[in-house]
C-alpha atoms as a PDB file:
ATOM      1  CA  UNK A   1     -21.987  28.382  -0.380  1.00  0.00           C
ATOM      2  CA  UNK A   2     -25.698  29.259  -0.101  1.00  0.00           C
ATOM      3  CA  UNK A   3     -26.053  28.342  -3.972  1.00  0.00           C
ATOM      4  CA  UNK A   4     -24.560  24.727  -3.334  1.00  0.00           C
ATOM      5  CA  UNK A   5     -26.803  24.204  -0.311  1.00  0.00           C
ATOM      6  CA  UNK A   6     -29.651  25.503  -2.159  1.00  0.00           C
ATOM      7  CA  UNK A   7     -28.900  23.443  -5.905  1.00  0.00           C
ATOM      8  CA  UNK A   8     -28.460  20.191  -3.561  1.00  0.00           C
ATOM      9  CA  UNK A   9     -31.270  20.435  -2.120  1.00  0.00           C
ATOM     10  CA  UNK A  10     -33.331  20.987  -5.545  1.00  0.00           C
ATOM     11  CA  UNK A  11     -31.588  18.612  -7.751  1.00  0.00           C
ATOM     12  CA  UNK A  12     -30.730  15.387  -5.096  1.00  0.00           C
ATOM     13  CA  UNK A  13     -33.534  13.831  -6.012  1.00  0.00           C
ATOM     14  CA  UNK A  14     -32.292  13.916  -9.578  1.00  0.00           C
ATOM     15  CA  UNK A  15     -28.889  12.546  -8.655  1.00  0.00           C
ATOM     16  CA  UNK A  16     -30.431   9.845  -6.735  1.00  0.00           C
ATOM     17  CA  UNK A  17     -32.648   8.846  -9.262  1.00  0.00           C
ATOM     18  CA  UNK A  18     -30.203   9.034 -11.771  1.00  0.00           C
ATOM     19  CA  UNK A  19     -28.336   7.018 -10.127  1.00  0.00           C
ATOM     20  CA  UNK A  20     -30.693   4.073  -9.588  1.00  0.00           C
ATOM     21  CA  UNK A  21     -31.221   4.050 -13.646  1.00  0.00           C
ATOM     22  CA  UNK A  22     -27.582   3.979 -13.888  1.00  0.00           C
ATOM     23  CA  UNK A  23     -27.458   0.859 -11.754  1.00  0.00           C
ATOM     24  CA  UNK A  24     -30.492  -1.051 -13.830  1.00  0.00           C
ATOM     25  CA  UNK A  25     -28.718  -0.503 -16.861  1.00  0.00           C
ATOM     26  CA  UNK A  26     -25.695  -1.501 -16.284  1.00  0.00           C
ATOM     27  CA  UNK A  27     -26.801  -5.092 -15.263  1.00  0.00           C
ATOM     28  CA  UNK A  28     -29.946  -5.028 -17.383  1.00  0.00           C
ATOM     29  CA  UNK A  29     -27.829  -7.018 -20.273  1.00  0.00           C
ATOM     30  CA  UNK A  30     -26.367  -9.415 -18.066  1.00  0.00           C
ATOM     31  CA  UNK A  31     -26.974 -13.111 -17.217  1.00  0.00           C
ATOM     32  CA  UNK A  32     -25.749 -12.421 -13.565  1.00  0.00           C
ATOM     33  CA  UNK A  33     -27.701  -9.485 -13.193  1.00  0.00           C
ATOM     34  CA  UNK A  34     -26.496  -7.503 -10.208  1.00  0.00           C
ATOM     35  CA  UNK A  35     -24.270 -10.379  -9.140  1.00  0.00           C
ATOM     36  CA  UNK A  36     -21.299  -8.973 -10.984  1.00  0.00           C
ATOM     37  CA  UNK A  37     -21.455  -6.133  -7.929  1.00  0.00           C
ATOM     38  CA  UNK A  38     -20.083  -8.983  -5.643  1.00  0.00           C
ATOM     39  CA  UNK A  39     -17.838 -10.985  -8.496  1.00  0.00           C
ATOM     40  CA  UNK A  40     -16.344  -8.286  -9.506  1.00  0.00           C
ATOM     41  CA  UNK A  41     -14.197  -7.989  -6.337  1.00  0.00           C
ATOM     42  CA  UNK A  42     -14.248 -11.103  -5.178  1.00  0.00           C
ATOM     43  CA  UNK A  43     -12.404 -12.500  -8.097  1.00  0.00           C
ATOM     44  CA  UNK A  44      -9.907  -9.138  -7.930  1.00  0.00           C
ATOM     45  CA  UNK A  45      -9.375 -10.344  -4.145  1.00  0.00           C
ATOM     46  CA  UNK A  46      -8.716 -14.196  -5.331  1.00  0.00           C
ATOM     47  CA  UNK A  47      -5.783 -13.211  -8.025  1.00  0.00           C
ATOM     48  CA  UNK A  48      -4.125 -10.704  -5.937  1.00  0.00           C
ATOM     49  CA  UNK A  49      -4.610 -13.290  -2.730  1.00  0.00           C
ATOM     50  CA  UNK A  50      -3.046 -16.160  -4.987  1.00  0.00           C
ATOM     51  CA  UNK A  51      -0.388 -14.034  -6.248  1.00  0.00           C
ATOM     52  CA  UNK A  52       0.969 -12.567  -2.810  1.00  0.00           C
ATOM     53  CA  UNK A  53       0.077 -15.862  -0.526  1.00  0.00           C
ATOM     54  CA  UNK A  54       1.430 -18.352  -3.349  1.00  0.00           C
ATOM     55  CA  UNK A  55       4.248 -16.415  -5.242  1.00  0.00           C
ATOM     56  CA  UNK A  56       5.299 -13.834  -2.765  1.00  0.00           C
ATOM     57  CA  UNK A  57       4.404 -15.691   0.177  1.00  0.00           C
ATOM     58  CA  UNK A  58       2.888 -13.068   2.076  1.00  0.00           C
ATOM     59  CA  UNK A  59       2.586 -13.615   5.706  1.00  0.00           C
ATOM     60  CA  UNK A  60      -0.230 -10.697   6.237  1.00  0.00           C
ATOM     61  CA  UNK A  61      -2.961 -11.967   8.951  1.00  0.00           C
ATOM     62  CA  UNK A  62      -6.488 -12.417   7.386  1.00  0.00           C
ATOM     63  CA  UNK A  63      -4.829 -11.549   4.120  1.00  0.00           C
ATOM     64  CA  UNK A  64      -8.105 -12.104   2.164  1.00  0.00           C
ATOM     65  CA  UNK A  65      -9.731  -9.902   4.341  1.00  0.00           C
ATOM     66  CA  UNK A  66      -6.615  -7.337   4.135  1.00  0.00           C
ATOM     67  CA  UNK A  67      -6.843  -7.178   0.506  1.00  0.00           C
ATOM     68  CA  UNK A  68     -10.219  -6.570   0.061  1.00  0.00           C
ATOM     69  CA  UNK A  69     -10.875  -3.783   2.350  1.00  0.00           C
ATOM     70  CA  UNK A  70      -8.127  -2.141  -0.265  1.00  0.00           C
ATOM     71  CA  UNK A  71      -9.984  -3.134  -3.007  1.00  0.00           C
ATOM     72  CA  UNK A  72     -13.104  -1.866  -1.860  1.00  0.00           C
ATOM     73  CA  UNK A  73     -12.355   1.754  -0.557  1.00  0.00           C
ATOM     74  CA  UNK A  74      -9.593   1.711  -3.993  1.00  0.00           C
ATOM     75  CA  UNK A  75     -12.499   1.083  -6.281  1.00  0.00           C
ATOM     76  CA  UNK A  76     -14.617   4.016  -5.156  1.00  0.00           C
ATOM     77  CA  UNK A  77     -12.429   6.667  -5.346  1.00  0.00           C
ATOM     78  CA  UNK A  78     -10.735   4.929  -8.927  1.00  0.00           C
ATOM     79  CA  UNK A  79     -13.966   4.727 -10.764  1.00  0.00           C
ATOM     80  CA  UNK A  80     -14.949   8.209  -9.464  1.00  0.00           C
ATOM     81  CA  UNK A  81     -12.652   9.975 -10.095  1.00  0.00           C
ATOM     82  CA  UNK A  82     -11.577   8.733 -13.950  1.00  0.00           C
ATOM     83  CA  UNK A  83     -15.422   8.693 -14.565  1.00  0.00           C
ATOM     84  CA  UNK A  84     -15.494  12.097 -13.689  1.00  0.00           C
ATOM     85  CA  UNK A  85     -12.628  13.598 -16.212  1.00  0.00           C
ATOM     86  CA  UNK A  86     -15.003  12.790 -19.204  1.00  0.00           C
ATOM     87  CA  UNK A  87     -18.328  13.477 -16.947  1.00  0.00           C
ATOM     88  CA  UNK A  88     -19.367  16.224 -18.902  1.00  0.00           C
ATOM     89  CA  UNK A  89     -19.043  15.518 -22.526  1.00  0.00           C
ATOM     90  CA  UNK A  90     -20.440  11.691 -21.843  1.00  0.00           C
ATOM     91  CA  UNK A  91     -23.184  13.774 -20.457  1.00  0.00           C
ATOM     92  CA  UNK A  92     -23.920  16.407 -22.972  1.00  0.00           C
ATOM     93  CA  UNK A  93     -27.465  15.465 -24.015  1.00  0.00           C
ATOM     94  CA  UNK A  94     -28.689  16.520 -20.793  1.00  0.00           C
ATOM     95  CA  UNK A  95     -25.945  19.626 -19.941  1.00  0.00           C
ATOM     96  CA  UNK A  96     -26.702  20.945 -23.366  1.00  0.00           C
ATOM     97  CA  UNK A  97     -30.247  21.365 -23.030  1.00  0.00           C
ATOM     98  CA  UNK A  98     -31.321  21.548 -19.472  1.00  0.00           C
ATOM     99  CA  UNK A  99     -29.443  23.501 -16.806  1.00  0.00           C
ATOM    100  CA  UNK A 100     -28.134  21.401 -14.003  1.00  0.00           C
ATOM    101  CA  UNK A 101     -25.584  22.202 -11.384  1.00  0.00           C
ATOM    102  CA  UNK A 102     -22.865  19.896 -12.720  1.00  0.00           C
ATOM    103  CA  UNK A 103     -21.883  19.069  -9.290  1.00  0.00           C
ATOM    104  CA  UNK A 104     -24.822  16.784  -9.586  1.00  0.00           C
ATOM    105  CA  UNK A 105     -23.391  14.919 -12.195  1.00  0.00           C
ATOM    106  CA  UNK A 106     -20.250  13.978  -9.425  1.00  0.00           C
ATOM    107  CA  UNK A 107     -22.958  13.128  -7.154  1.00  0.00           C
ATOM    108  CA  UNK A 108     -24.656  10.817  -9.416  1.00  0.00           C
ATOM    109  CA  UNK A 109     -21.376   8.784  -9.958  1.00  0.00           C
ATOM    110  CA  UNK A 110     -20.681   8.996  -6.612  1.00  0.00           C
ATOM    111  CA  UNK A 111     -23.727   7.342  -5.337  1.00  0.00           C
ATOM    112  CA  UNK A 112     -23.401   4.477  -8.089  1.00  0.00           C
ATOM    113  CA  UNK A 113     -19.643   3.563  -6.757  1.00  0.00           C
ATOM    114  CA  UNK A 114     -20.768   4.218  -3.045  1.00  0.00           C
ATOM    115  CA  UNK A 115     -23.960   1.529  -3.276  1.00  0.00           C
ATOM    116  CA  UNK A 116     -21.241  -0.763  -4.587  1.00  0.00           C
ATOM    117  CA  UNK A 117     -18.689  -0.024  -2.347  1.00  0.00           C
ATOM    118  CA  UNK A 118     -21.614  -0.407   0.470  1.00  0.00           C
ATOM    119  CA  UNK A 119     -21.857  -4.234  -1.060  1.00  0.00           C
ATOM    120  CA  UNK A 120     -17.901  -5.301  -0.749  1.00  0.00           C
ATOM    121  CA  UNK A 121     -18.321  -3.669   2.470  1.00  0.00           C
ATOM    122  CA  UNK A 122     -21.371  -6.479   3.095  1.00  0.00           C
ATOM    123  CA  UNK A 123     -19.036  -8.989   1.643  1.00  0.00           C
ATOM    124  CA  UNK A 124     -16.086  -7.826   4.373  1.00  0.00           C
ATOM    125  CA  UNK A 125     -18.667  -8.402   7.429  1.00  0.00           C
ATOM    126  CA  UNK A 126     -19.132 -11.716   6.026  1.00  0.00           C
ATOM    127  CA  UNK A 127     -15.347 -12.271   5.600  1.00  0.00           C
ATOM    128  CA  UNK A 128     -15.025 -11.167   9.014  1.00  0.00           C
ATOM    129  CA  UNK A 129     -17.143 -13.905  10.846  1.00  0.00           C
ATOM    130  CA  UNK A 130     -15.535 -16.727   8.299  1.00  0.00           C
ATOM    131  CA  UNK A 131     -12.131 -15.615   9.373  1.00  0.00           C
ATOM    132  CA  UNK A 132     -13.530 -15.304  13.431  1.00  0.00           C
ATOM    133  CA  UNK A 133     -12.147 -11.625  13.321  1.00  0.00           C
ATOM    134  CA  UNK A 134     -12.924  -9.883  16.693  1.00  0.00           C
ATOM    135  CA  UNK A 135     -14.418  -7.124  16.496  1.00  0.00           C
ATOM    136  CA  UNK A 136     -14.007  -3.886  18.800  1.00  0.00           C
ATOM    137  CA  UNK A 137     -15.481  -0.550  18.725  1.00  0.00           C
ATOM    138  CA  UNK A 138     -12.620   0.799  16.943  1.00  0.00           C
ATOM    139  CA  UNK A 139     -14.753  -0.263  14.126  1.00  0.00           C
ATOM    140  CA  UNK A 140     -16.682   2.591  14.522  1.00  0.00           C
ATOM    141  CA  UNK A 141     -13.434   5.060  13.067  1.00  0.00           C
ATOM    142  CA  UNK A 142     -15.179   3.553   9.725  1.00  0.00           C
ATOM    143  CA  UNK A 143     -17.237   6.535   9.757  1.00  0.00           C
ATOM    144  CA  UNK A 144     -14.891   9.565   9.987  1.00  0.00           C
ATOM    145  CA  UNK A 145     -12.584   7.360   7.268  1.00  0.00           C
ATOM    146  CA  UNK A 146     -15.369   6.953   4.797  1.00  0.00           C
ATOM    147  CA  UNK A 147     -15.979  10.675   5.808  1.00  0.00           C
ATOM    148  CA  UNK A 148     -13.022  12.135   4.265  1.00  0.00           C
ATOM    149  CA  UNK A 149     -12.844   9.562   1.487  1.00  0.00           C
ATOM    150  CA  UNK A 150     -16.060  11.005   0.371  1.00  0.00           C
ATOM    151  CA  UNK A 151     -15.124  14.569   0.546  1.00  0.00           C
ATOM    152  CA  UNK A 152     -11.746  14.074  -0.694  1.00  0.00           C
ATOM    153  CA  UNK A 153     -13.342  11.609  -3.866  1.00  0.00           C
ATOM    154  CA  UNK A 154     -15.807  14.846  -4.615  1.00  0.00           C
ATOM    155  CA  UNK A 155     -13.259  17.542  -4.583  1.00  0.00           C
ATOM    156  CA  UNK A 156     -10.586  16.096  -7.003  1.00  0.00           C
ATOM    157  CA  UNK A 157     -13.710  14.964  -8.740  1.00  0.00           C
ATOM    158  CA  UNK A 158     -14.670  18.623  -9.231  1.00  0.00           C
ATOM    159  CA  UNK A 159     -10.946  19.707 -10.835  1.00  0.00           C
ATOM    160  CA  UNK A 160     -11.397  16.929 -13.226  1.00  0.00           C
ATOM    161  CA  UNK A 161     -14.674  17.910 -14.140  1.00  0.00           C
ATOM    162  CA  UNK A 162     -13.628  21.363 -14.583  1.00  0.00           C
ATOM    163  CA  UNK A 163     -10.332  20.232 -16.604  1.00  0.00           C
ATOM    164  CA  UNK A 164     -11.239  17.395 -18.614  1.00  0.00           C
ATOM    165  CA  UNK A 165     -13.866  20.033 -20.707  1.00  0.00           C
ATOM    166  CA  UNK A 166     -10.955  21.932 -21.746  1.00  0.00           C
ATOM    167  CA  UNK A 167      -7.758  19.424 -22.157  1.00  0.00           C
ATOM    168  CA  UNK A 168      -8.417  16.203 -23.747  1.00  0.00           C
ATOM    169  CA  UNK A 169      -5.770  14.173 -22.940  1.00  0.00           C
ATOM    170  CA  UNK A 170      -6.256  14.450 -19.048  1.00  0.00           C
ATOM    171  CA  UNK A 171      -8.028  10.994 -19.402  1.00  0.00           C
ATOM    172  CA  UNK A 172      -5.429   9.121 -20.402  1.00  0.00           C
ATOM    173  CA  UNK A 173      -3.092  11.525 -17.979  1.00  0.00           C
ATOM    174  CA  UNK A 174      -5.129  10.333 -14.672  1.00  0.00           C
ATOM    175  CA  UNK A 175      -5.015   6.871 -16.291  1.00  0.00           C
ATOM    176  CA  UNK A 176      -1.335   6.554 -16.039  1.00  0.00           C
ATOM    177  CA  UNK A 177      -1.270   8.936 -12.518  1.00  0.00           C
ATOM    178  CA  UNK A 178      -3.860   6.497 -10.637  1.00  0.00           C
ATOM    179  CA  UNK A 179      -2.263   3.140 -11.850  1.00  0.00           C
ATOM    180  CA  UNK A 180       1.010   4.491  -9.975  1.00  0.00           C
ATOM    181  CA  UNK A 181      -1.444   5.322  -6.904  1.00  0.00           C
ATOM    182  CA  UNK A 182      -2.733   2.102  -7.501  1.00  0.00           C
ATOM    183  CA  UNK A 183       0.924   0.676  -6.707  1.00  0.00           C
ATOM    184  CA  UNK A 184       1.909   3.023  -4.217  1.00  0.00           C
ATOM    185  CA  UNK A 185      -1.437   2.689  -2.233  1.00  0.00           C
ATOM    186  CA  UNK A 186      -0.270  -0.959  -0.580  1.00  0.00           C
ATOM    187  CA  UNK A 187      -3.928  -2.765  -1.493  1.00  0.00           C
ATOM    188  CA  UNK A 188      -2.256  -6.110  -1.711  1.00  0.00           C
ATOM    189  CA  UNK A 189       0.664  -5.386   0.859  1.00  0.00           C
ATOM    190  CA  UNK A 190       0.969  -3.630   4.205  1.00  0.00           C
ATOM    191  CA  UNK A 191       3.032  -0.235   3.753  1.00  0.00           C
ATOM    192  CA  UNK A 192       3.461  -0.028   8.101  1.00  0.00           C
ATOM    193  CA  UNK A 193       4.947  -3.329   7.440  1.00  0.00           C
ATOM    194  CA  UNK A 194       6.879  -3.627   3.854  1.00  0.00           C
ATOM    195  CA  UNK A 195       7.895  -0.032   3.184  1.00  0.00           C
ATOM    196  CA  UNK A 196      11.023   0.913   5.183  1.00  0.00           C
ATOM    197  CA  UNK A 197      11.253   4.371   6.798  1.00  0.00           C
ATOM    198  CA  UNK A 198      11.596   7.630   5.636  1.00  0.00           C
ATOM    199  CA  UNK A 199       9.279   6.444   2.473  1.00  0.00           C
ATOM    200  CA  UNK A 200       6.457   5.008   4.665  1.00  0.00           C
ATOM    201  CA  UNK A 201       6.058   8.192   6.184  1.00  0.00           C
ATOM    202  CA  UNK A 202       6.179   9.640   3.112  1.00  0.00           C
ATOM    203  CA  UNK A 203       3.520   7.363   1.462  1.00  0.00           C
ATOM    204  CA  UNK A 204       1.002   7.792   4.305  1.00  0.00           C
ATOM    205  CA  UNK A 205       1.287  11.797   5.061  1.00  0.00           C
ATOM    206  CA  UNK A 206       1.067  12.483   1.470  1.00  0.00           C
ATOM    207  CA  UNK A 207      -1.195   9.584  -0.140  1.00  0.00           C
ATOM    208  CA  UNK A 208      -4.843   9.924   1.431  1.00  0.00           C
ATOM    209  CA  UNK A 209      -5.764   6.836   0.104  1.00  0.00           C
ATOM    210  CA  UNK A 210      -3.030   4.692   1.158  1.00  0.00           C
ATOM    211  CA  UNK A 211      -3.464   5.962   4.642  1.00  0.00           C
ATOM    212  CA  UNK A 212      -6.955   5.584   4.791  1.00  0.00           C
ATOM    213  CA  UNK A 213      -6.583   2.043   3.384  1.00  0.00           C
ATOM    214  CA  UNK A 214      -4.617   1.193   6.571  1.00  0.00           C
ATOM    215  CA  UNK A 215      -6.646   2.991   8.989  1.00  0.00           C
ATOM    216  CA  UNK A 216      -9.549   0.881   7.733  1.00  0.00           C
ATOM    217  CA  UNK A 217      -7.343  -2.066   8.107  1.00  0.00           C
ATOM    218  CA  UNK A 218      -6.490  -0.936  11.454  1.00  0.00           C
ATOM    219  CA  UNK A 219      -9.708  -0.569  13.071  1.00  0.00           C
ATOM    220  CA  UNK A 220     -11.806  -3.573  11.137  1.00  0.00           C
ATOM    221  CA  UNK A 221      -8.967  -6.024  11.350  1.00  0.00           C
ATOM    222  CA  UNK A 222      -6.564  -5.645  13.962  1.00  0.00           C
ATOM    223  CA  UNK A 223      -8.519  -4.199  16.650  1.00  0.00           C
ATOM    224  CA  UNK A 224      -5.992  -0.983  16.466  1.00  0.00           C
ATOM    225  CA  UNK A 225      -6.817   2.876  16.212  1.00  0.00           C
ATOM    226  CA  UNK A 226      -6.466   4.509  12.706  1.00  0.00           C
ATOM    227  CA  UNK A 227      -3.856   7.473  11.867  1.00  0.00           C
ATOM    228  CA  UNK A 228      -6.063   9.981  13.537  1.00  0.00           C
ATOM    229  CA  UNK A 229      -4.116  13.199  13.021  1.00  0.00           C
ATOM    230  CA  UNK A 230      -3.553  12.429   9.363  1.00  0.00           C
ATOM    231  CA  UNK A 231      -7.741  11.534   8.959  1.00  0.00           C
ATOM    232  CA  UNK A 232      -8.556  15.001  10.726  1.00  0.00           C
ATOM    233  CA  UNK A 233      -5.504  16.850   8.036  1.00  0.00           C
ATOM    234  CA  UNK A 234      -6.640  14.837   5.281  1.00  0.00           C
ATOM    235  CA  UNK A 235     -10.415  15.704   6.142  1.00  0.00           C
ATOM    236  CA  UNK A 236      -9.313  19.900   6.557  1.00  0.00           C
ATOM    237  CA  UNK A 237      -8.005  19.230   2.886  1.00  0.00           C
ATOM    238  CA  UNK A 238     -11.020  17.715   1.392  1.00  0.00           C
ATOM    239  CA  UNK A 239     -13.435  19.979   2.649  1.00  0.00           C
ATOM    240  CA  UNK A 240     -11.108  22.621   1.196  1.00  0.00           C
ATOM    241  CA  UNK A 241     -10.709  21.047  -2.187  1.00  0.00           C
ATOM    242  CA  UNK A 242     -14.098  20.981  -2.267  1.00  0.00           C
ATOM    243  CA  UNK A 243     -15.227  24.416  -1.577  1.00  0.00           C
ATOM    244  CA  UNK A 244     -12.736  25.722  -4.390  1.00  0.00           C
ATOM    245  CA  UNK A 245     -13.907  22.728  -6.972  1.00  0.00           C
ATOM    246  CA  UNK A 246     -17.399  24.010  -6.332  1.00  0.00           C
ATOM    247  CA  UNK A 247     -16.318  27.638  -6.805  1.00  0.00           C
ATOM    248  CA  UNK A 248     -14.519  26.811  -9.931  1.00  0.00           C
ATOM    249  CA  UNK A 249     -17.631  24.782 -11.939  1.00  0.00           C
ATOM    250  CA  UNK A 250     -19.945  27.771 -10.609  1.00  0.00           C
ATOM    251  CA  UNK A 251     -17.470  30.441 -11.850  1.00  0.00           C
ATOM    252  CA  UNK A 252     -17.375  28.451 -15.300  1.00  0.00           C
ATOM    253  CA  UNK A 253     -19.512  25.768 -15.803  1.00  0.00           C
ATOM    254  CA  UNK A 254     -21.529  28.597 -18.574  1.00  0.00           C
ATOM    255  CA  UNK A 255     -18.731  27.868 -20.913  1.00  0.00           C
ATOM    256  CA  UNK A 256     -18.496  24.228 -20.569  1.00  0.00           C
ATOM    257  CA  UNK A 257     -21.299  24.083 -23.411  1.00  0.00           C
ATOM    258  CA  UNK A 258     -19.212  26.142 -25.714  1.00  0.00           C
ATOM    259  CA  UNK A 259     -16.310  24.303 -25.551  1.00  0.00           C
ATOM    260  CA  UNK A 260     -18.156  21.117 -26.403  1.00  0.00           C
END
């Protein structure tokens, strides 16, 4: 791994910088400017609030508040991940003519959902002190969550990388695979509380994101300690899914040119 440490040291300015032009332009035609990174899931939090509150009648505590912290952590690893299927042909201009570790490209995206993430995060704490949420230092489990989000985000992000050069329908394959995470993930209901045993034991040992969604929910809302074991598995996996997805784009990222 002496190559990774060594390419992200070299090239993370790049990724960061790349990732602030990515930001400018994505607002720079816009009458809202970079207000669309707060409306954006605000107005996802006010259907899916209307819908389970006024249709369903959902009885979740500080459901607002519930349903956003889904949105927001769902969001980050979505975009990420589908963005990074395509990542190297929607980037060929630059992997065709300069070499860059394209690792870096994951990075880049990374950072643009992660600054955005960072803002529904700012729109939470807000949330929070509207709703008179108490607050304990089980807040603090935040970290290690967000922890093995990101590693977990980056090393399925590398297998799509590595797969979406060479089969061209994996796009609209992880299209159809994270809509029925999307469902299965409980962002706008509580799996500890709607999902009946053995399947919500099921749901959160084998979906990371669902159980990271309610460890989040655990420790920002209801004052309660996150699924600790399955944060420490979940994090042994990442880690590991990213030191073969690194491997894999080393051993053939040469070839990704030709295929293209």
């Amino acid at each position: 791994m002496k190559r990774f440490r060594d390419d992200l040291k070299r090239y993370y300015k790049y990724a960061k910088y790349s990732a602030k032009s990515d930001l400018k332009a994505e607002v720079a035609s816009s009458y809202l400017n970079w207000l669309w990174w707060i409306l954006d899931p605000l107005l996802f939090m006010l259907v899916y609030t209307f819908i389970a509150i006024v249709v369903f009648r959902s009885g979740v505590q500080y459901f607002p508040v519930f349903v956003f912290i889904g949105l927001t952590l769902w969001n980050f690893f979505n975009k990420t991940v589908i963005g990074s299927v395509k990542i190297i042909r929607n980037n060929s201009a630059i992997v065709t003519k300069v070499y860059i570790p394209k690792f870096v490209l994951i990075l880049q995206k990374m950072m643009v959902n992660g600054f955005k993430m960072l803002v529904s995060f700012a729109l939470v704490i807000v949330m929070m002190v509207i709703y008179q949420i108490p607050v304990t230092w089980n807040i603090l489990y935040m970290i290690p969550i967000l922890l093995v989000l990101g590693l977990l985000t980056f090393g399925i992000c590398c297998f799509m990388l590595h797969f979406g050069v060479f089969v061209d329908d994996l796009y609209n394959v992880m299209n159809v695979v994270l809509r029925l995470v999307f469902y299965m993930s409980g962002i706008f209901y509580s799996i500890g509380d709607r999902v009946p045993e053995p399947f919500r034991s099921i749901l959160l040992k084998c979906n990371p994101v669902s159980m990271l969604m309610e460890s989040s929910r655990r420790c920002m809302i209801y004052s309660g300690a996150p699924y600790r074991k399955l944060i420490l598995v979940w994090g042994v996996i990442g880690l590991l899914l990213c030191i073969l997805g690194i491997k894999l784009i080393y051993k053939y990222e040469n070839s990704y040119v030709k295929v293209m």
